[in-house]
N, C-alpha and C. Protein backbone atom coordinates (compact mmCIF):
# COMPACT_ATOMS: atom_id res chain seq x y z
N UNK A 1 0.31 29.77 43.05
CA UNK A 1 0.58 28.36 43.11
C UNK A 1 -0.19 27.75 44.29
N UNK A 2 -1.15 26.73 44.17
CA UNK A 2 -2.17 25.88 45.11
C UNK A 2 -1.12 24.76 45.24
N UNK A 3 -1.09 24.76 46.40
CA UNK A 3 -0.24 23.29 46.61
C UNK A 3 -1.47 22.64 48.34
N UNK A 4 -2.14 21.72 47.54
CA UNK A 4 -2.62 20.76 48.48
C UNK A 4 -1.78 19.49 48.71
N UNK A 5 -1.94 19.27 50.21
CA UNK A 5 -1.05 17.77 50.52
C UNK A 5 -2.34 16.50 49.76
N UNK A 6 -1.63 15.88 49.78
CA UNK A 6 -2.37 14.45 48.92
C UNK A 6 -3.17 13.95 49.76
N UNK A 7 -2.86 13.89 51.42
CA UNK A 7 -3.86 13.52 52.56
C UNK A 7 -4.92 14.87 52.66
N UNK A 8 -4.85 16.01 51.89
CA UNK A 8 -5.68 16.84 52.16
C UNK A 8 -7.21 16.59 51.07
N UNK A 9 -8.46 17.06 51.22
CA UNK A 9 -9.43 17.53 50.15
C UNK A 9 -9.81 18.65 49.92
N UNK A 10 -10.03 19.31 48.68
CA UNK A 10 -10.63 20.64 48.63
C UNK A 10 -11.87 20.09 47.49
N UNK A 11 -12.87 21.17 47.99
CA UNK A 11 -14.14 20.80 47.46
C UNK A 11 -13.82 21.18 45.57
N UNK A 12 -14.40 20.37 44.61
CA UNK A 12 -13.90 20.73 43.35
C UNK A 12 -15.31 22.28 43.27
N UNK A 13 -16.22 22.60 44.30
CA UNK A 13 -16.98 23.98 44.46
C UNK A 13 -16.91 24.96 45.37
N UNK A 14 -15.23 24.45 45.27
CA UNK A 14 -14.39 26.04 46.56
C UNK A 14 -13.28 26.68 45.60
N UNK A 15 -12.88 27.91 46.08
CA UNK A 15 -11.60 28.59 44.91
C UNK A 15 -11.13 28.87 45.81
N UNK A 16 -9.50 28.20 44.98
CA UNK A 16 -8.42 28.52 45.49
C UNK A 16 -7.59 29.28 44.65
N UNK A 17 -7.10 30.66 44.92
CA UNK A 17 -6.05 31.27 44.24
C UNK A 17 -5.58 31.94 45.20
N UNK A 18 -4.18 32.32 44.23
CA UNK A 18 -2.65 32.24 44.44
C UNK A 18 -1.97 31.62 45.36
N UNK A 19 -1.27 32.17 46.05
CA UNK A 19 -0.11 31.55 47.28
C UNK A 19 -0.81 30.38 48.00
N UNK A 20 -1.65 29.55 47.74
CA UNK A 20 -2.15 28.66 48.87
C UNK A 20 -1.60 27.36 49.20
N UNK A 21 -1.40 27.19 50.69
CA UNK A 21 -0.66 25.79 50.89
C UNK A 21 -1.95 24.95 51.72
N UNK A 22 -2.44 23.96 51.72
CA UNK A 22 -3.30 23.21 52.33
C UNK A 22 -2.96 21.86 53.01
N UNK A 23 -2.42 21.17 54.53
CA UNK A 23 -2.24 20.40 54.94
C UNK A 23 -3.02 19.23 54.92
N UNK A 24 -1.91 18.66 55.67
CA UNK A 24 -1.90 17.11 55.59
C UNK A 24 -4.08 16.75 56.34
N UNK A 25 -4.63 16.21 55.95
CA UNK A 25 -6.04 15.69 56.49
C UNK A 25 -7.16 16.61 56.80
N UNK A 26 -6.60 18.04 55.74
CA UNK A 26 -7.28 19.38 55.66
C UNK A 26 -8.73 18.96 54.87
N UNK A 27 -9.55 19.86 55.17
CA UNK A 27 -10.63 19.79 54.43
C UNK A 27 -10.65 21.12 54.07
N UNK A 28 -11.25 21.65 52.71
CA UNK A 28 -12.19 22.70 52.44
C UNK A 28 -13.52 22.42 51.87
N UNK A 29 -14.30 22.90 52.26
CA UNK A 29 -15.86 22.53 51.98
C UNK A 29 -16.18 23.18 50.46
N UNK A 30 -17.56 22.83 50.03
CA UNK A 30 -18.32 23.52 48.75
C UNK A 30 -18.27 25.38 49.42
N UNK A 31 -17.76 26.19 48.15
CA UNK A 31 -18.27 27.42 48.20
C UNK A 31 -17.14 28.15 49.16
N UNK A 32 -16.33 27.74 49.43
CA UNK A 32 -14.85 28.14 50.77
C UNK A 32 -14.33 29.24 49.60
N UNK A 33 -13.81 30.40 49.93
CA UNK A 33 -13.39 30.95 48.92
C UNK A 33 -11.54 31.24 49.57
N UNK A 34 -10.48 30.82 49.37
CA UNK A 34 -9.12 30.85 50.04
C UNK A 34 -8.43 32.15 48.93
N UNK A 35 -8.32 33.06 49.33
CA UNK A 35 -7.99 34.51 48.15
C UNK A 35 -6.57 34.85 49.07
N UNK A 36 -5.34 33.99 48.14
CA UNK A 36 -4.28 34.10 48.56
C UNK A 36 -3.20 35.21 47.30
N UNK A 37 -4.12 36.22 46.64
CA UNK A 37 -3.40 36.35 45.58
C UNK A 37 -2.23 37.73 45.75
N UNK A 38 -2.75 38.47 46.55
CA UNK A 38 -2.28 39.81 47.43
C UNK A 38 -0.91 39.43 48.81
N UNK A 39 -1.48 38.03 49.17
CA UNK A 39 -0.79 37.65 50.33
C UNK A 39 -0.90 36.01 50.52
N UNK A 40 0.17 35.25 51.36
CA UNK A 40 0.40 33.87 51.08
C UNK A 40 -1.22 33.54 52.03
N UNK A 41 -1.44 32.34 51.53
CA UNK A 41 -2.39 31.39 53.24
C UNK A 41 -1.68 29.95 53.30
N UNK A 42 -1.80 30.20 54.60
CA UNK A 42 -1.01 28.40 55.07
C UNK A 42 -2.11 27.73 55.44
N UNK A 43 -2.72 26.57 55.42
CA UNK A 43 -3.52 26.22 56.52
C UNK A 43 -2.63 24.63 56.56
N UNK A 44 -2.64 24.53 58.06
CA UNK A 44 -2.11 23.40 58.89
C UNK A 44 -2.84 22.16 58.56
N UNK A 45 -2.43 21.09 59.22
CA UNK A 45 -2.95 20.06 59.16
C UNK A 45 -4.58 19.38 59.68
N UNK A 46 -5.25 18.71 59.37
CA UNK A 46 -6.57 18.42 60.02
C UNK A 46 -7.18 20.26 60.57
N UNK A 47 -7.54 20.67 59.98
CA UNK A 47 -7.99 22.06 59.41
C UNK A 47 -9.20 22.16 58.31
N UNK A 48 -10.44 22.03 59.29
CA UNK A 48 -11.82 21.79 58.33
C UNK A 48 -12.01 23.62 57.93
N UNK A 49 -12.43 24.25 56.76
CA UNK A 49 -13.05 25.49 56.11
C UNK A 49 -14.25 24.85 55.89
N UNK A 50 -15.40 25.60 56.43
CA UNK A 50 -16.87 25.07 55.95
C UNK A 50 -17.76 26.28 55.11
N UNK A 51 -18.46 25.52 54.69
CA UNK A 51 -18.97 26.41 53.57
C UNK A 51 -18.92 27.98 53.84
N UNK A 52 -18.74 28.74 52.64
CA UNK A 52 -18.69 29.86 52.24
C UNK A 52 -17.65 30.57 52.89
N UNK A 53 -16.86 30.01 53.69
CA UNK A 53 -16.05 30.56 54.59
C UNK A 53 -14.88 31.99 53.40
N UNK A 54 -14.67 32.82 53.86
CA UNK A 54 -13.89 33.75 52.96
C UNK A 54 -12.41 33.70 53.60
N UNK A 55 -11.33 33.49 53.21
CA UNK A 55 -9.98 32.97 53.56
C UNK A 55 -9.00 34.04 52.87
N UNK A 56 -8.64 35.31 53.33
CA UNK A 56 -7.52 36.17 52.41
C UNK A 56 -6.06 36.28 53.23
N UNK A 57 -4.94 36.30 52.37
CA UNK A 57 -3.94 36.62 52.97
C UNK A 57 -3.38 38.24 52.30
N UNK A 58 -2.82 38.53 52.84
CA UNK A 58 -2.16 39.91 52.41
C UNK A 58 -1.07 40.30 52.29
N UNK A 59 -0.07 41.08 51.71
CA UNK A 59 1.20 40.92 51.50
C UNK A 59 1.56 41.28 52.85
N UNK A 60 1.22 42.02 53.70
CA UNK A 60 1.86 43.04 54.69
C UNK A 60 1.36 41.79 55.73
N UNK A 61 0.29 41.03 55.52
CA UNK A 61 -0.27 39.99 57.08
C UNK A 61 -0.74 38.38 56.42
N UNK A 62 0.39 38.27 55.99
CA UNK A 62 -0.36 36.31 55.41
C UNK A 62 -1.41 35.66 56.62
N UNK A 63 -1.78 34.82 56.05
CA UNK A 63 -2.87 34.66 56.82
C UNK A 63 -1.94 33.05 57.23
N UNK A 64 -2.11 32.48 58.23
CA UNK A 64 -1.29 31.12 59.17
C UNK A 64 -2.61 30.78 60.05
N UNK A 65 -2.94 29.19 59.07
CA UNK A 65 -3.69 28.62 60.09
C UNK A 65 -3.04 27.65 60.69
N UNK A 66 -3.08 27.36 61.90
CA UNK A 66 -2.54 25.92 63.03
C UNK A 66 -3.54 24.74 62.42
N UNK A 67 -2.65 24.12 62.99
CA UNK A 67 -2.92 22.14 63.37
C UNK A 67 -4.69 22.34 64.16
N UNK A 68 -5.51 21.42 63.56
CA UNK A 68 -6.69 21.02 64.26
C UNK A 68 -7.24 22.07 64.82
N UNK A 69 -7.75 23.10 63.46
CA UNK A 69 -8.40 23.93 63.48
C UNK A 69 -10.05 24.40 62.05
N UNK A 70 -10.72 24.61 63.06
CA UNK A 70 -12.29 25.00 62.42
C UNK A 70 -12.69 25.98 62.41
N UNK A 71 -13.01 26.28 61.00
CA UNK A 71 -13.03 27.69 60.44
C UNK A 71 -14.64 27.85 60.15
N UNK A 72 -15.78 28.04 60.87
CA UNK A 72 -17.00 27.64 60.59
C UNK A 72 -17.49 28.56 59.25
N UNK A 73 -18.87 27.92 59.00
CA UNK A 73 -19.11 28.65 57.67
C UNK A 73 -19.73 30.16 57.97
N UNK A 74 -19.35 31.03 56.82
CA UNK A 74 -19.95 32.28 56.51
C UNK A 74 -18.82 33.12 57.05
N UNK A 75 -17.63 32.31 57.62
CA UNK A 75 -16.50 33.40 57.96
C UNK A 75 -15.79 34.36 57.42
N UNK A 76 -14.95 35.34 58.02
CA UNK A 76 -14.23 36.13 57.43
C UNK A 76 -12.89 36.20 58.23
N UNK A 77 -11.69 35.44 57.30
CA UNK A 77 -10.29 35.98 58.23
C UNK A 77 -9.67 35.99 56.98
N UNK A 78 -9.16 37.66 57.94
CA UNK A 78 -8.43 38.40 56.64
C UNK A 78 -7.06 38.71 57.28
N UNK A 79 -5.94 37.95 57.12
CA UNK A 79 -4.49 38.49 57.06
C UNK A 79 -4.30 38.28 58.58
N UNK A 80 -4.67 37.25 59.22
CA UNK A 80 -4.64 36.56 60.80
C UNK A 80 -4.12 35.62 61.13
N UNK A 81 -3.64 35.60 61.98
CA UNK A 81 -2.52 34.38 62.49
C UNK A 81 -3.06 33.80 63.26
N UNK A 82 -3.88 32.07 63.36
CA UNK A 82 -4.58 31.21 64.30
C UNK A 82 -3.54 30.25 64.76
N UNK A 83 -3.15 29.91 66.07
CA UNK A 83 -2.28 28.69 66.44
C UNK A 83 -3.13 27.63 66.74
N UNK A 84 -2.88 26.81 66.91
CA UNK A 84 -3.48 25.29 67.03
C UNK A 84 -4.65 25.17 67.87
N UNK A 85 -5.15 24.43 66.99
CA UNK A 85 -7.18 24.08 68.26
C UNK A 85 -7.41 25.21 68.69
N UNK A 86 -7.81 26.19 67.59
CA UNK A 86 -8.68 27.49 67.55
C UNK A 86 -10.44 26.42 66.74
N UNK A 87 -11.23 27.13 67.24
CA UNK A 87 -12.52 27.16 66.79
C UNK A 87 -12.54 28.11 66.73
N UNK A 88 -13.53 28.65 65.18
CA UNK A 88 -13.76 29.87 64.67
C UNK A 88 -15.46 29.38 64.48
N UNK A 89 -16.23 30.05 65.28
CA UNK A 89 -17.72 29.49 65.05
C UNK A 89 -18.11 30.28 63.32
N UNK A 90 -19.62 29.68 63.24
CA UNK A 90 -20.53 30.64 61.93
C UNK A 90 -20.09 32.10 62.33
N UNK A 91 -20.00 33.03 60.73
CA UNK A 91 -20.49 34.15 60.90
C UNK A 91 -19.33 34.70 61.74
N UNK A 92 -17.84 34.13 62.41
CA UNK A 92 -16.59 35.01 62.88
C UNK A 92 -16.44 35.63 62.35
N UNK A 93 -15.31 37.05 62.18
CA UNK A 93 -14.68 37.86 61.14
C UNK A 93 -13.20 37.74 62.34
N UNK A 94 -12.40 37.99 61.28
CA UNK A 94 -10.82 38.68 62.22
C UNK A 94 -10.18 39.05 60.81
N UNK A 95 -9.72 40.43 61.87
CA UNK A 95 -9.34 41.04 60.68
C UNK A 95 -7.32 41.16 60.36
N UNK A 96 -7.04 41.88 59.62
CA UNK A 96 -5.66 41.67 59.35
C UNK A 96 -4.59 42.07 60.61
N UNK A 97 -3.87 41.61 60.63
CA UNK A 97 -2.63 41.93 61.65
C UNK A 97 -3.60 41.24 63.22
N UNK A 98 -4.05 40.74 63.21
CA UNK A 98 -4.70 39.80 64.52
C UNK A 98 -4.14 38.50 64.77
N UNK A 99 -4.53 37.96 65.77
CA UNK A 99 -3.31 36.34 66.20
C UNK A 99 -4.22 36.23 67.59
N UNK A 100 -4.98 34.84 67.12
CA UNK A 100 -5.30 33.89 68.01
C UNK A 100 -4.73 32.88 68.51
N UNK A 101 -4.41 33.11 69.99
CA UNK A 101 -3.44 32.18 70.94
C UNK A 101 -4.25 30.61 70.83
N UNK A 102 -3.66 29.68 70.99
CA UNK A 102 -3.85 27.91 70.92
C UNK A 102 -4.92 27.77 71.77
N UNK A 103 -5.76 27.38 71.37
CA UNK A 103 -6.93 26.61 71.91
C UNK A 103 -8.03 27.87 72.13
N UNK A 104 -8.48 28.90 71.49
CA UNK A 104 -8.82 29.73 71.71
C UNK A 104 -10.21 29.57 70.82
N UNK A 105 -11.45 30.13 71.41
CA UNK A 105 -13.06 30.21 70.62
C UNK A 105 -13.43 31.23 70.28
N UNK A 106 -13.83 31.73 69.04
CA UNK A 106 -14.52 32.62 68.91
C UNK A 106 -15.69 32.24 68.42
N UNK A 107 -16.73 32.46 69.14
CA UNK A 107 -17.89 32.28 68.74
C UNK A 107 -19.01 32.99 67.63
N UNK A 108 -19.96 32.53 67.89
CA UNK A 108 -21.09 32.78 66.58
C UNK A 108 -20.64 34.24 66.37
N UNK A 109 -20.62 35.41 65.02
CA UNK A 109 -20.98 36.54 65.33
C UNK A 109 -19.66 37.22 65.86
N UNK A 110 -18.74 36.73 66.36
CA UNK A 110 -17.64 36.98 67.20
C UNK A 110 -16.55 38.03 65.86
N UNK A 111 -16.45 39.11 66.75
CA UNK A 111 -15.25 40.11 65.99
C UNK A 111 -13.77 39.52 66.65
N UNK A 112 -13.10 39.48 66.12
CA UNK A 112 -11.53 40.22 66.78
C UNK A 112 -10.96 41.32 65.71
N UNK A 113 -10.63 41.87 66.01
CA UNK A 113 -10.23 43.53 65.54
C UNK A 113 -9.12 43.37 64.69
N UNK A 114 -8.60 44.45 64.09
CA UNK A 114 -7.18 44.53 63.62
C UNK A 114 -6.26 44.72 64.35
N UNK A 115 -5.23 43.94 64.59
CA UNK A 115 -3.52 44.34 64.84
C UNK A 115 -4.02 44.06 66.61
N UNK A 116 -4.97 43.17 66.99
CA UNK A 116 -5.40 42.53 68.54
C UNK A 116 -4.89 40.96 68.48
N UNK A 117 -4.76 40.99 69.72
CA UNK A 117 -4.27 39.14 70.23
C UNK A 117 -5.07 38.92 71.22
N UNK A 118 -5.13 37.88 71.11
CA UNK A 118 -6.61 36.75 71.69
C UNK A 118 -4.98 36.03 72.66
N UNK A 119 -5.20 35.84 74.21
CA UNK A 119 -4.20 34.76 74.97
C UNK A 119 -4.51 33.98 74.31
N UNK A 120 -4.09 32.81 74.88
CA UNK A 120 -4.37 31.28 74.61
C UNK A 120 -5.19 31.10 75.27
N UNK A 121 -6.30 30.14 74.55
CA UNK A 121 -7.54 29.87 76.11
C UNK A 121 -8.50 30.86 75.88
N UNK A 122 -8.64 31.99 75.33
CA UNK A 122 -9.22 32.98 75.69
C UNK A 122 -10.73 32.35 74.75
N UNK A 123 -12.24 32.98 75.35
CA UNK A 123 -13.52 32.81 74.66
C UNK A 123 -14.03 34.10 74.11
N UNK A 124 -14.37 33.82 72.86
CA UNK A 124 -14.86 35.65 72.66
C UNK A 124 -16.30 35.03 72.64
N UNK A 125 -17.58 35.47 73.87
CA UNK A 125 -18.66 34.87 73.32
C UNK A 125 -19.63 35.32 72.49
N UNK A 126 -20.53 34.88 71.80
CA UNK A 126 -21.72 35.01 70.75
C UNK A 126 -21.61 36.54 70.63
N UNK A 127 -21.27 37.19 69.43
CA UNK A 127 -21.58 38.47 69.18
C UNK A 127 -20.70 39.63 69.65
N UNK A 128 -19.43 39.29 70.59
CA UNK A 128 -19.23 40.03 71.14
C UNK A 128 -17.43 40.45 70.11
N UNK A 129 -16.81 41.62 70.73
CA UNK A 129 -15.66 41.84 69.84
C UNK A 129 -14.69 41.86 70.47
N UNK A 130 -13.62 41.50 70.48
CA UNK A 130 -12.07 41.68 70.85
C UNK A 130 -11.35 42.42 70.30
N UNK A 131 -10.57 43.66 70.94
CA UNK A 131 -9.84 44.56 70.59
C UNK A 131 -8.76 44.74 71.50
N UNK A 132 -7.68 45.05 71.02
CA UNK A 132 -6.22 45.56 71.48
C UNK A 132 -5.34 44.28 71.53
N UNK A 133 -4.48 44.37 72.57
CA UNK A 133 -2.89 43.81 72.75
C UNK A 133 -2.62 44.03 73.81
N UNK A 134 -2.96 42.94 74.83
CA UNK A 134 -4.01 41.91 74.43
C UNK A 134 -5.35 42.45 74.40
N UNK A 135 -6.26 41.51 74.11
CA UNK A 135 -7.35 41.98 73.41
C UNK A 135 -8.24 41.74 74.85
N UNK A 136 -9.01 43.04 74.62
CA UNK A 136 -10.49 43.13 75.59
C UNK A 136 -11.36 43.14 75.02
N UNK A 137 -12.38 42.07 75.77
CA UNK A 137 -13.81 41.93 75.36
C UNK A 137 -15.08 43.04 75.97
N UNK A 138 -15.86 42.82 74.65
CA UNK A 138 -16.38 44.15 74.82
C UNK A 138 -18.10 43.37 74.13
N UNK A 139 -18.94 43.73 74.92
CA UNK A 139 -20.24 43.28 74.86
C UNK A 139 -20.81 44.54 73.36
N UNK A 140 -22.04 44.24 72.63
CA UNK A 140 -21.89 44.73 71.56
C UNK A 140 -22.54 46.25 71.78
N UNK A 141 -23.20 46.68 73.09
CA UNK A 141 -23.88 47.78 73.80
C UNK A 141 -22.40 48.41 74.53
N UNK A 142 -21.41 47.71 74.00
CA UNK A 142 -20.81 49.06 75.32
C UNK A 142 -19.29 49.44 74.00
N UNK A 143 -19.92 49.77 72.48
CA UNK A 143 -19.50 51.08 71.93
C UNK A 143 -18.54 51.96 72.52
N UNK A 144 -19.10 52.57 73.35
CA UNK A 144 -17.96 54.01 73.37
C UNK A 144 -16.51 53.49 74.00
N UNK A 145 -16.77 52.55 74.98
CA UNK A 145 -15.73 51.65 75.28
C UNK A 145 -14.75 51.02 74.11
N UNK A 146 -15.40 50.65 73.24
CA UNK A 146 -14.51 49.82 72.13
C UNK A 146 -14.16 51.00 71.44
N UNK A 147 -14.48 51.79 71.36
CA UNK A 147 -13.86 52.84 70.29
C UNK A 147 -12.74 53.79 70.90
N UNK A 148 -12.73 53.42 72.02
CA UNK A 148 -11.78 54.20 72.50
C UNK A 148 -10.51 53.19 72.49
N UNK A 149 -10.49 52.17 72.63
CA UNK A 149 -9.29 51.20 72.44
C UNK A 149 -9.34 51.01 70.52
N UNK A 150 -10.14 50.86 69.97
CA UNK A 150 -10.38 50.32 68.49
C UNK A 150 -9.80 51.57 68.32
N UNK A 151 -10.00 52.71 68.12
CA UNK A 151 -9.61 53.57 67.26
C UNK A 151 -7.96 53.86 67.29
N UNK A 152 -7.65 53.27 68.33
CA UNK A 152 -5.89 53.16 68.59
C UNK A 152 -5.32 52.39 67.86
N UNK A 153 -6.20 51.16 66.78
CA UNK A 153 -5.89 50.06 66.24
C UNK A 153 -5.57 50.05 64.83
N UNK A 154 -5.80 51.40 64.37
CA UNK A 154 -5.43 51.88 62.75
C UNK A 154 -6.21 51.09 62.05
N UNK A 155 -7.54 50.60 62.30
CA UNK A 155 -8.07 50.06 61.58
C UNK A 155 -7.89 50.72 59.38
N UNK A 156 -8.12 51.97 59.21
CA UNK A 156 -8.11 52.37 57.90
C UNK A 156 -6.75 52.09 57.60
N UNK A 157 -5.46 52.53 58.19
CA UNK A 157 -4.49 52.24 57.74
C UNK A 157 -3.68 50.68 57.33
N UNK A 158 -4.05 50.14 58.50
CA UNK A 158 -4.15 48.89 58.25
C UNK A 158 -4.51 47.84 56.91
N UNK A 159 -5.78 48.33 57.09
CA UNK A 159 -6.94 47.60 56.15
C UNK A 159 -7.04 47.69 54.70
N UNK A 160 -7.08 49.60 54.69
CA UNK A 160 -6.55 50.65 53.30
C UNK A 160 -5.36 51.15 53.07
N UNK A 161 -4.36 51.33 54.05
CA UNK A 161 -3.43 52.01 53.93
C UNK A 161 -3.93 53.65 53.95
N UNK A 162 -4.64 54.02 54.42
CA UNK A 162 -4.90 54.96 54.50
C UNK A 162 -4.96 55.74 56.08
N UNK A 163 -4.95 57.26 55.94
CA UNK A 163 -4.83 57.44 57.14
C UNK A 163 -6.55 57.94 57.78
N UNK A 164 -6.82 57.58 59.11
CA UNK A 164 -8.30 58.20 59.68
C UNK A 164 -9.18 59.43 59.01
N UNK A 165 -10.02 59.40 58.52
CA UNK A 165 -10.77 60.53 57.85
C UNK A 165 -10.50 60.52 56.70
N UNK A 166 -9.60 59.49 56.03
CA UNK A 166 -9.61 59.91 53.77
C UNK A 166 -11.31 59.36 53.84
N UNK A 167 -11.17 60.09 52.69
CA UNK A 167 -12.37 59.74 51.63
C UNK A 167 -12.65 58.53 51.24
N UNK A 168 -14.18 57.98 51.59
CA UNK A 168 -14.54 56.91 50.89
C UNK A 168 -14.12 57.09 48.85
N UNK A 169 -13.88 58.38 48.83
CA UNK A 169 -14.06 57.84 46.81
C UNK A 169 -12.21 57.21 47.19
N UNK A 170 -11.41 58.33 47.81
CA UNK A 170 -9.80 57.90 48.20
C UNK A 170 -9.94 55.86 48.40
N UNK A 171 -10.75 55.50 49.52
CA UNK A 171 -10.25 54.14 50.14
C UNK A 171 -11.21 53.91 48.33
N UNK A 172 -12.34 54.13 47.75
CA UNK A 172 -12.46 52.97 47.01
C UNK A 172 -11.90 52.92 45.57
N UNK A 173 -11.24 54.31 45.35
CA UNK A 173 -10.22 54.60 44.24
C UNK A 173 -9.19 53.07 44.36
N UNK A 174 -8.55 52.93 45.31
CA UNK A 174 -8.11 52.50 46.09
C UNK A 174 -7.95 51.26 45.85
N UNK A 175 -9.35 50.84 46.15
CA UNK A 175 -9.63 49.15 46.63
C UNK A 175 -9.69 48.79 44.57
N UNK A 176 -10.53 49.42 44.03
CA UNK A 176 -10.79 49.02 43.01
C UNK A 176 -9.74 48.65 41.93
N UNK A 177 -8.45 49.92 42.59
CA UNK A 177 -7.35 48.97 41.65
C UNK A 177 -6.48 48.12 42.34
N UNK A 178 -6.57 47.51 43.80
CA UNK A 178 -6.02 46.38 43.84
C UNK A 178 -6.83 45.49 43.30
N UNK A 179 -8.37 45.31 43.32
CA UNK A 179 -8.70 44.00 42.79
C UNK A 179 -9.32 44.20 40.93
N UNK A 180 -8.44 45.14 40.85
CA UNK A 180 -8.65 45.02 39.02
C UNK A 180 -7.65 44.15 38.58
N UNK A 181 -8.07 43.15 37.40
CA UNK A 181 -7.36 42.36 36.72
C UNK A 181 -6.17 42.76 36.23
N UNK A 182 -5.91 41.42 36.09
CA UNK A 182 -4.09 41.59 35.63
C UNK A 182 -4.19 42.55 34.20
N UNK A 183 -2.81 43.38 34.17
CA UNK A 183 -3.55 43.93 32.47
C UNK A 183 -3.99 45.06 32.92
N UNK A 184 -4.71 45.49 33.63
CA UNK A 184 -5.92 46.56 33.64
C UNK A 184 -5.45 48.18 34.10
C-alpha cells in the first residue's frame, strides 16, 4: 500500500512498492526506486529523493526518513533510520540496522556500515566510511583499521542472515528466493 500525502509529488518515472508512506511537501524525482515490499519506508515531510536514488526497507530494519531531508541521486539506503536535516550527498550507501543522528552529512561516495550510528552533527567526508556504535571514521587507505571494527558488525548476518564464511551459492540460493515472484 503507497500512501502519498496530497502536499507530497512522486515522479509518474519513479516506483513505488509496497509499505510506502510519503510526506507532507515530499518530493521523489524521475527513476527513485522506494522497494518497500520486504520492509515498511516512511519518508517525512519536505524530503527531496533525486534521481535513481534506491530506497529499501526490510522486515527486521524499516527504513525512517526525518523532516527536511536529501537523499542525493545514485543512492543506496537499505533498512536505515535518518532523523531530521540529514543530507545524504550523490553516490551515499547506508546499510541496514544504521541511524543517522539530526543534522548529520554524508557526503559524495560516503559509506555508513551496518548496525553503526552517526551522533548528531557528525560529517562523513567524500569517500570515506563510518563504522560501529558510535561510528568511526575511517579514510578509504586505512582498511585493516575498518575491518577490525566492521567485521564485529555482522555485516553477512545482518544483510543475508547468514553466518561469516557461508557460501556465495548459500547467500545467493538465498537472495534469489526472496526476490522471486509471488507464486514462484
Amino acid at each position: 500500500m503507497v500512501d502519498v500525502h496530497p502536499d507530497a509529488w512522486v515522479s509518474p518515472h519513479a516506483v513505488l512498492r509496497g509499505e510506502v508512506v510519503v510526506g507532507a511537501g515530499s518530493r521523489v524525482l524521475d527513476l527513485a526506486v522506494i522497494h518497500a515490499v520486504g520492509g515498511p519506508v516512511t519518508i517525512g515531510r519536505n524530503v527531496v529523493v533525486m534521481e535513481h536514488a534506491v530506497l529499501r526497507g526490510r522486515a527486521d530494519h524499516p527504513l525512517t526518513i526525518g523532516d527536511s531531508v536529501m537523499i542525493g541521486p545514485h543512492t543506496h539506503v537499505n533498512g536505515a533510520h535518518l532523523e531530521d536535516e540529514v543530507f545524504v550527498a550523490t553516490g551515499a550507501s547506508l546499510f541496514p540496522g544504521s541511524h543517522v543522528g539530526a543534522g548529520c552529512e554524508l557526503r559524495i561516495n560516503s559509506v555508513l556500515h551496518v548496525n553503526s550510528r552517526l551522533d548528531p552533527g557528525t560529517v562523513v567526508p567524500i569517500g570515506w566510511i563510518a563504522a560501529g556504535d558510535p561510528a568511526r571514521l575511517f579514510s578509504p587507505d586505512r582498511h585493516e583499521e575498518l575491518w577490525a571494527v566492521q567485521q564485529t558488525l555482522d555485516f553477512p548476518g545482518t544483510v543475508y542472515g547468514v553466518d561469516r564464511g557461508a557460501s556465495m551459492h548459500e547467500i545467493m540460493r538465498r537472495q534469489s528466493a526472496y526476490y522471486a515472484p509471488p507464486g514462484q
